[in-house]
Protein backbone atom coordinates (compact mmCIF):
# COMPACT_ATOMS: atom_id res chain seq x y z
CA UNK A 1 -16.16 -11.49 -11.64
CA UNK A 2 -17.40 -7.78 -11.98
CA UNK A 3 -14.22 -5.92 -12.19
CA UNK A 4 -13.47 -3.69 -8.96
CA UNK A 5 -11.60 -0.93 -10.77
CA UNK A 6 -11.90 0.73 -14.40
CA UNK A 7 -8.53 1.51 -15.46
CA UNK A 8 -5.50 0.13 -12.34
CA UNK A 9 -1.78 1.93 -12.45
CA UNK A 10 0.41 0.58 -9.26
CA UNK A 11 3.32 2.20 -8.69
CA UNK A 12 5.71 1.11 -5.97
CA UNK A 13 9.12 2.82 -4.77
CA UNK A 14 11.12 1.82 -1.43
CA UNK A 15 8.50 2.20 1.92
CA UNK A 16 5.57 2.28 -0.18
CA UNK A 17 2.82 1.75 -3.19
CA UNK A 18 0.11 2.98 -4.62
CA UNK A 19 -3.36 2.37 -6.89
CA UNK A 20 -4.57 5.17 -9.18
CA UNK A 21 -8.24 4.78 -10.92
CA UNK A 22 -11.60 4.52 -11.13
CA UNK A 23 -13.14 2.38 -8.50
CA UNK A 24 -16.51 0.81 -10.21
CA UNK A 25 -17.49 -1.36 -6.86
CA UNK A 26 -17.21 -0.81 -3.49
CA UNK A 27 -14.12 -2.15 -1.77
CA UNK A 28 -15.50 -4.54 1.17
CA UNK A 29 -14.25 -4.75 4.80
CA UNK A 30 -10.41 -5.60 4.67
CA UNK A 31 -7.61 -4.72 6.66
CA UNK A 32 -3.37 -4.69 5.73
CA UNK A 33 -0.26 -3.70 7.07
CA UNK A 34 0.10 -0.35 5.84
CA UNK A 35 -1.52 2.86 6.74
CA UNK A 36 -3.81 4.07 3.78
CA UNK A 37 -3.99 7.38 2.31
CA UNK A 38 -7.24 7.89 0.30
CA UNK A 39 -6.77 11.22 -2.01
CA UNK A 40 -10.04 11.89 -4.72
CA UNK A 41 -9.14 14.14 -7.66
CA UNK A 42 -12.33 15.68 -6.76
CA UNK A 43 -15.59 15.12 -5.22
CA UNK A 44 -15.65 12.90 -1.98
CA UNK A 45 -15.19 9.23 -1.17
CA UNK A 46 -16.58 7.48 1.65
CA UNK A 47 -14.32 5.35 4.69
CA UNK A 48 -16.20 2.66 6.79
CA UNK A 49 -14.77 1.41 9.59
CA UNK A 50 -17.63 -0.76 9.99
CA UNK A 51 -20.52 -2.48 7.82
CA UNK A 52 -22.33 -0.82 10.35
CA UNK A 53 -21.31 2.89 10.27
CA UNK A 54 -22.54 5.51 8.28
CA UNK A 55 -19.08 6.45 7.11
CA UNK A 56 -16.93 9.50 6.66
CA UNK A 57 -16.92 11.48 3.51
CA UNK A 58 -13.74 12.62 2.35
CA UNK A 59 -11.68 13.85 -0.34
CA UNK A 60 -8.62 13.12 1.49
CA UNK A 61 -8.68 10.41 3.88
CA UNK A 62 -6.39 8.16 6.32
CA UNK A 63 -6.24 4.49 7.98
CA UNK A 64 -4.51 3.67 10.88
CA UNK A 65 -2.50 0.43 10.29
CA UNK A 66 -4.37 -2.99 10.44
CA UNK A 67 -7.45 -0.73 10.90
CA UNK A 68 -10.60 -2.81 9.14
CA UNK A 69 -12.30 -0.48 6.93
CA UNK A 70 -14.16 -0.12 3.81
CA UNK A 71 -13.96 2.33 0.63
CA UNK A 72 -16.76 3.72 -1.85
CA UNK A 73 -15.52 5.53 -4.21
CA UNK A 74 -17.89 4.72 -6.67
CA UNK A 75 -18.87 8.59 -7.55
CA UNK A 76 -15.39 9.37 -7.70
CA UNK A 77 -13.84 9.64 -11.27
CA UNK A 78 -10.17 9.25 -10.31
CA UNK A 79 -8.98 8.02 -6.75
CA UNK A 80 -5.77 7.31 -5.14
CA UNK A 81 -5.23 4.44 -2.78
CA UNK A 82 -1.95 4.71 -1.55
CA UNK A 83 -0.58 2.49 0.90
CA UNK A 84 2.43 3.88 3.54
CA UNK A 85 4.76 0.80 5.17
CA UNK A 86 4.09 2.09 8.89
CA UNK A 87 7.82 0.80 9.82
CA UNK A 88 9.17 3.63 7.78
CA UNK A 89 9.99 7.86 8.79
CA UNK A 90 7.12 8.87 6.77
CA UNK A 91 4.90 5.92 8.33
CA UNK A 92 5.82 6.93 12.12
CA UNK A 93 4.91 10.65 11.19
CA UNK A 94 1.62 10.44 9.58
CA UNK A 95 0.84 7.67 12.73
CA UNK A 96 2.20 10.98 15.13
CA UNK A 97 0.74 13.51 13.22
CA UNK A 98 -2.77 12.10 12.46
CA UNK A 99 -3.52 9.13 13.36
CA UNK A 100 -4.47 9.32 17.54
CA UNK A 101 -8.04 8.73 16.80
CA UNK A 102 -8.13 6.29 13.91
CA UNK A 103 -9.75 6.85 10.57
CA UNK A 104 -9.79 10.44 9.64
CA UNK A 105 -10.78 13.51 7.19
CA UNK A 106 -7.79 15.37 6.17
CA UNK A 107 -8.18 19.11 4.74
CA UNK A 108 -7.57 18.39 1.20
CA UNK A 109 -5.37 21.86 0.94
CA UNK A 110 -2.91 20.21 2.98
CA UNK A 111 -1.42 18.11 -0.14
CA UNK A 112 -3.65 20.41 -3.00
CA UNK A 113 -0.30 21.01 -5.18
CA UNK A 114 0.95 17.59 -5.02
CA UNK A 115 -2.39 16.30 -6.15
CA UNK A 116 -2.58 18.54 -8.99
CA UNK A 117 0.67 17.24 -10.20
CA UNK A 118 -0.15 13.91 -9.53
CA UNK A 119 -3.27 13.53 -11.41
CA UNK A 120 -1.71 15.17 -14.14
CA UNK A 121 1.01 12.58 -14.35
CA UNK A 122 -1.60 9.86 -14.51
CA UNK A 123 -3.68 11.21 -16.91
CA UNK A 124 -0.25 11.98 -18.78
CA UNK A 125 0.58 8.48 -18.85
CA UNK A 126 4.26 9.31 -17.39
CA UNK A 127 6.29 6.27 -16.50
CA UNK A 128 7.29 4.60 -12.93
CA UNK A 129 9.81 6.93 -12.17
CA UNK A 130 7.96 9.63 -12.92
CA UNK A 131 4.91 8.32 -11.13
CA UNK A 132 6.37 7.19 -8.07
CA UNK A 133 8.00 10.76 -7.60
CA UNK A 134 4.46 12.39 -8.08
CA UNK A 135 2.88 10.07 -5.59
CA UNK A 136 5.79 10.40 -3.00
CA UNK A 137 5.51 14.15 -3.21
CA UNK A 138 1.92 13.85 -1.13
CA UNK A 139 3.18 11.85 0.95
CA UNK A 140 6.08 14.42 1.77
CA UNK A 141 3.23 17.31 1.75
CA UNK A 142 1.46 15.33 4.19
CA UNK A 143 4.98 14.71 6.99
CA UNK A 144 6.98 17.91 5.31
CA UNK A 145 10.21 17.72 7.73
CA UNK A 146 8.35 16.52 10.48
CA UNK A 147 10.76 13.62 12.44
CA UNK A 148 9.20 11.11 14.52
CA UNK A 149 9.55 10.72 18.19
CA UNK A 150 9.79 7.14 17.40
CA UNK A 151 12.24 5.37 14.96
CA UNK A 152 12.24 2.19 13.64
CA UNK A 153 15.36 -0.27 14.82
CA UNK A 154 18.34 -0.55 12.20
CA UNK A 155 17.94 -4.24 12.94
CA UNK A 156 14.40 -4.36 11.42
CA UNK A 157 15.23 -2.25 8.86
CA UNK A 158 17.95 -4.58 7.96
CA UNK A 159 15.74 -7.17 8.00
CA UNK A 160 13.12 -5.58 5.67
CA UNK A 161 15.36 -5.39 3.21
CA UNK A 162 16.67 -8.81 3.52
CA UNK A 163 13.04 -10.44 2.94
CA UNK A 164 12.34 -7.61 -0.13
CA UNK A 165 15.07 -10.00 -1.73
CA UNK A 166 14.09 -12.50 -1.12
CA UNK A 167 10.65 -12.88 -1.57
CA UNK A 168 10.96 -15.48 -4.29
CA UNK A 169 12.74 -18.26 -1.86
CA UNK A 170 11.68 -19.70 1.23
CA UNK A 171 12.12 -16.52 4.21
CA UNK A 172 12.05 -18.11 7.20
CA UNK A 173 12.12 -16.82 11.32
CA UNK A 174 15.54 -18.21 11.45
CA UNK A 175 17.29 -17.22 8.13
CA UNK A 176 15.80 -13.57 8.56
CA UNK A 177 17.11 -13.13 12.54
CA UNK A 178 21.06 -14.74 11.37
CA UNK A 179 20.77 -11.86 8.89
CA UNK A 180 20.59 -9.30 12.11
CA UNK A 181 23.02 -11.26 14.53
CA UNK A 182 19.18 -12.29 16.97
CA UNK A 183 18.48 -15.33 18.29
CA UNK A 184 15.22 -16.38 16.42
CA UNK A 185 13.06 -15.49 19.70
CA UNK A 186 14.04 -12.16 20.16
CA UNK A 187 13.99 -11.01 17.09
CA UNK A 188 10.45 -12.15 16.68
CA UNK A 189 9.59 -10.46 19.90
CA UNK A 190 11.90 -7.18 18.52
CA UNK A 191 9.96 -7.52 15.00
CA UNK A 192 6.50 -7.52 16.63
CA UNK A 193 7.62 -4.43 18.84
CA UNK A 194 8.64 -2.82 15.59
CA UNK A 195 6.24 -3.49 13.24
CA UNK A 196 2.90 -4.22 15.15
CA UNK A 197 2.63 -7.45 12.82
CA UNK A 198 3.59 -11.10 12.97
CA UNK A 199 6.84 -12.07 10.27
CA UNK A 200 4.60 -14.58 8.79
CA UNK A 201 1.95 -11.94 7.43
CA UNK A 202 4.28 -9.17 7.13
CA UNK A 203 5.84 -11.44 4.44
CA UNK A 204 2.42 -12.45 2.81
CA UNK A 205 2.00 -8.23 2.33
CA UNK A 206 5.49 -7.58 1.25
CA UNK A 207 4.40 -10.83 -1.58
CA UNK A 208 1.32 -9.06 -2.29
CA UNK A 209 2.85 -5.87 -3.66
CA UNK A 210 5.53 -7.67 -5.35
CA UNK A 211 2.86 -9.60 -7.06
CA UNK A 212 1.24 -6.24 -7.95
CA UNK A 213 3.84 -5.11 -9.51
CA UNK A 214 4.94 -7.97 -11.39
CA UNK A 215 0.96 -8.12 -12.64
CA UNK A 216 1.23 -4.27 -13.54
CA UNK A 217 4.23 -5.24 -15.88
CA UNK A 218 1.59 -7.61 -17.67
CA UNK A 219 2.76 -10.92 -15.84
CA UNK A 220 0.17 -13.43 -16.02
CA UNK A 221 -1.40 -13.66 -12.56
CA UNK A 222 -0.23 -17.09 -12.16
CA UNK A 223 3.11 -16.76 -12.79
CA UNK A 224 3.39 -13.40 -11.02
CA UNK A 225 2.07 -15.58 -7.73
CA UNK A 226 4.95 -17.90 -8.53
CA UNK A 227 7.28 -15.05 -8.50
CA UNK A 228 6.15 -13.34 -5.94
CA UNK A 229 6.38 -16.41 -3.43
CA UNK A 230 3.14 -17.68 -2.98
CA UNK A 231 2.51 -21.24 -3.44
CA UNK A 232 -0.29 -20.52 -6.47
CA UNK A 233 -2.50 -18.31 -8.07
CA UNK A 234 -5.55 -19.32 -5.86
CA UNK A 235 -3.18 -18.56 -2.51
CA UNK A 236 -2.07 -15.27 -4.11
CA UNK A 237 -5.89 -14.67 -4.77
CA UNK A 238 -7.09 -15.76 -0.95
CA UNK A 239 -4.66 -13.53 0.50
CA UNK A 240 -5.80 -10.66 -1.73
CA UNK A 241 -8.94 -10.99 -0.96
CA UNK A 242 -8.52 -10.74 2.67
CA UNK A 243 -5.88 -8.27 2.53
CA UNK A 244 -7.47 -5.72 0.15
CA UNK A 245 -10.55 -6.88 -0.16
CA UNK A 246 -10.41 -8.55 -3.48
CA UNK A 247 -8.71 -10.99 -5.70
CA UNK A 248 -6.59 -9.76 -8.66
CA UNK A 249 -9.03 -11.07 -11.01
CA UNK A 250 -11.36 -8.41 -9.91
CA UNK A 251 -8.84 -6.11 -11.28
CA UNK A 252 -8.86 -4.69 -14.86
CA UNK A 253 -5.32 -3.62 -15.14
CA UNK A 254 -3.18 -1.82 -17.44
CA UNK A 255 -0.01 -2.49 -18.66
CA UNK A 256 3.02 -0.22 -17.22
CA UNK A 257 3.27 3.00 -19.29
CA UNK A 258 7.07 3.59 -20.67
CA UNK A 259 6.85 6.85 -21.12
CA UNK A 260 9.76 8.72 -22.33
CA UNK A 261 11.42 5.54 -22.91
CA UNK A 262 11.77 5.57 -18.81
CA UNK A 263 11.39 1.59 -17.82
């Protein structure tokens, strides 16, 4: 399989993740859980929201949750992908602050110092802790102090956490709504309110960056399915596909840097 990127980082902290490199292919029609901030080191990518539509250029771009859409970035010699859980403060105020009329061109000057410093760290090789601090300082140019006029409940919050530890056993409706004190009905009716997504696929994303990350730290793709909670590599790959718009193998990754001796 032609591989989709050149050179894959992921870096993941609490409410979010994030791919850094150089997209060879196009990235098909897909559609996920978490809103999508496109940033280009320079130059312009291009969003689809449609095989159909002529696209929007961009050098900073957004993606409404479960939004289908497509990404070029072909011309583009480094590109962030960086996903935002939409549950979250920051997810509720880029939703507020941007995302009324679905996929959309963002000046680029609104996050132009936090780019600089986060391209440097990549090219720098700096490690995870590093990284994720770079990558979560756009997202904090982009929402600044800016609080929500909706929060998420402390019950689904509670709950997020619970299946984040659990991703690696069997989380089901009922074991996840004892952890909150719900009956299993309305806390599937609370979690849909919430979330905007089914528990069943919210899990199946949650797996899917787990997966990433575990493949990031060099764990065979097969295993890192296993670990992640999916039954094998070829579900961890089908759920990729659909989710992202393509399986891991279409990834050439590279091992986590250690920089500084920082795991």
């Amino acid at each position: 399989m032609t591989s989709l990127v050149g050179d894959l980082r992921f870096v993941r902290w609490s409410g979010g993740c994030a791919f850094l490199g150089t997209w060879v292919a196009i990235v098909p029609m897909h559609s996920h859980q978490a809103i999508q901030v496109v940033l280009t080191e320079a130059g312009e990518c291009l969003l689809r929201d449609s095989d159909n539509s002529s696209g929007l250029s961009c050098g900073l771009g957004i993606v409404p949750s479960r939004q289908p859409h497509s990404l070029d970035a072909t011309s583009i010699d480094l590109c962030m992908v960086l996903f935002v859980e939409p549950e979250t403060r920051e997810g509720r105020a880029l939703t507020e602050s941007f995302l009324a009329d679905g996929i959309a061109a963002l000046p680029r000057e609104l996050v132009a110092s936090a780019a600089e410093v986060l391209f440097s760290e990549f090219r720098a090789r700096r490690g995870d802790p590093l990284m994720a601090n770079a990558v979560q300082g756009v997202v904090h140019a982009l929402t600044g102090e800016v609080e929500p006029a909706v929060i998420t409940d402390e019950r689904i919050l509670r709950a997020i956490d619970y299946i984040n530890g659990h991703l690696d056993s069997d989380v089901t409706l009922d074991t996840v709504a004892a952890q909150v004190f719900l009956s299993p009905g309305r806390f599937r009716h609370l979690f849909v309110e919430q979330t905007g997504i089914g528990l069943r696929p919210f899990i199946l994303w949650r797996r899917l960056m787990r997966s990433w990350e575990l493949a990031m730290e060099g764990v065979p793709l097969s295993t890192a399915a296993h670990q992640a909670g999916f039954a094998d590599s070829s579900h961890l790959a089908r759920t990729s596909k659909r989710t992202i718009g393509a399986a891991p193998s279409g990834w050439r990754m590279s091992a986590t840097p250690r920089a500084l001796g920082i795991a």
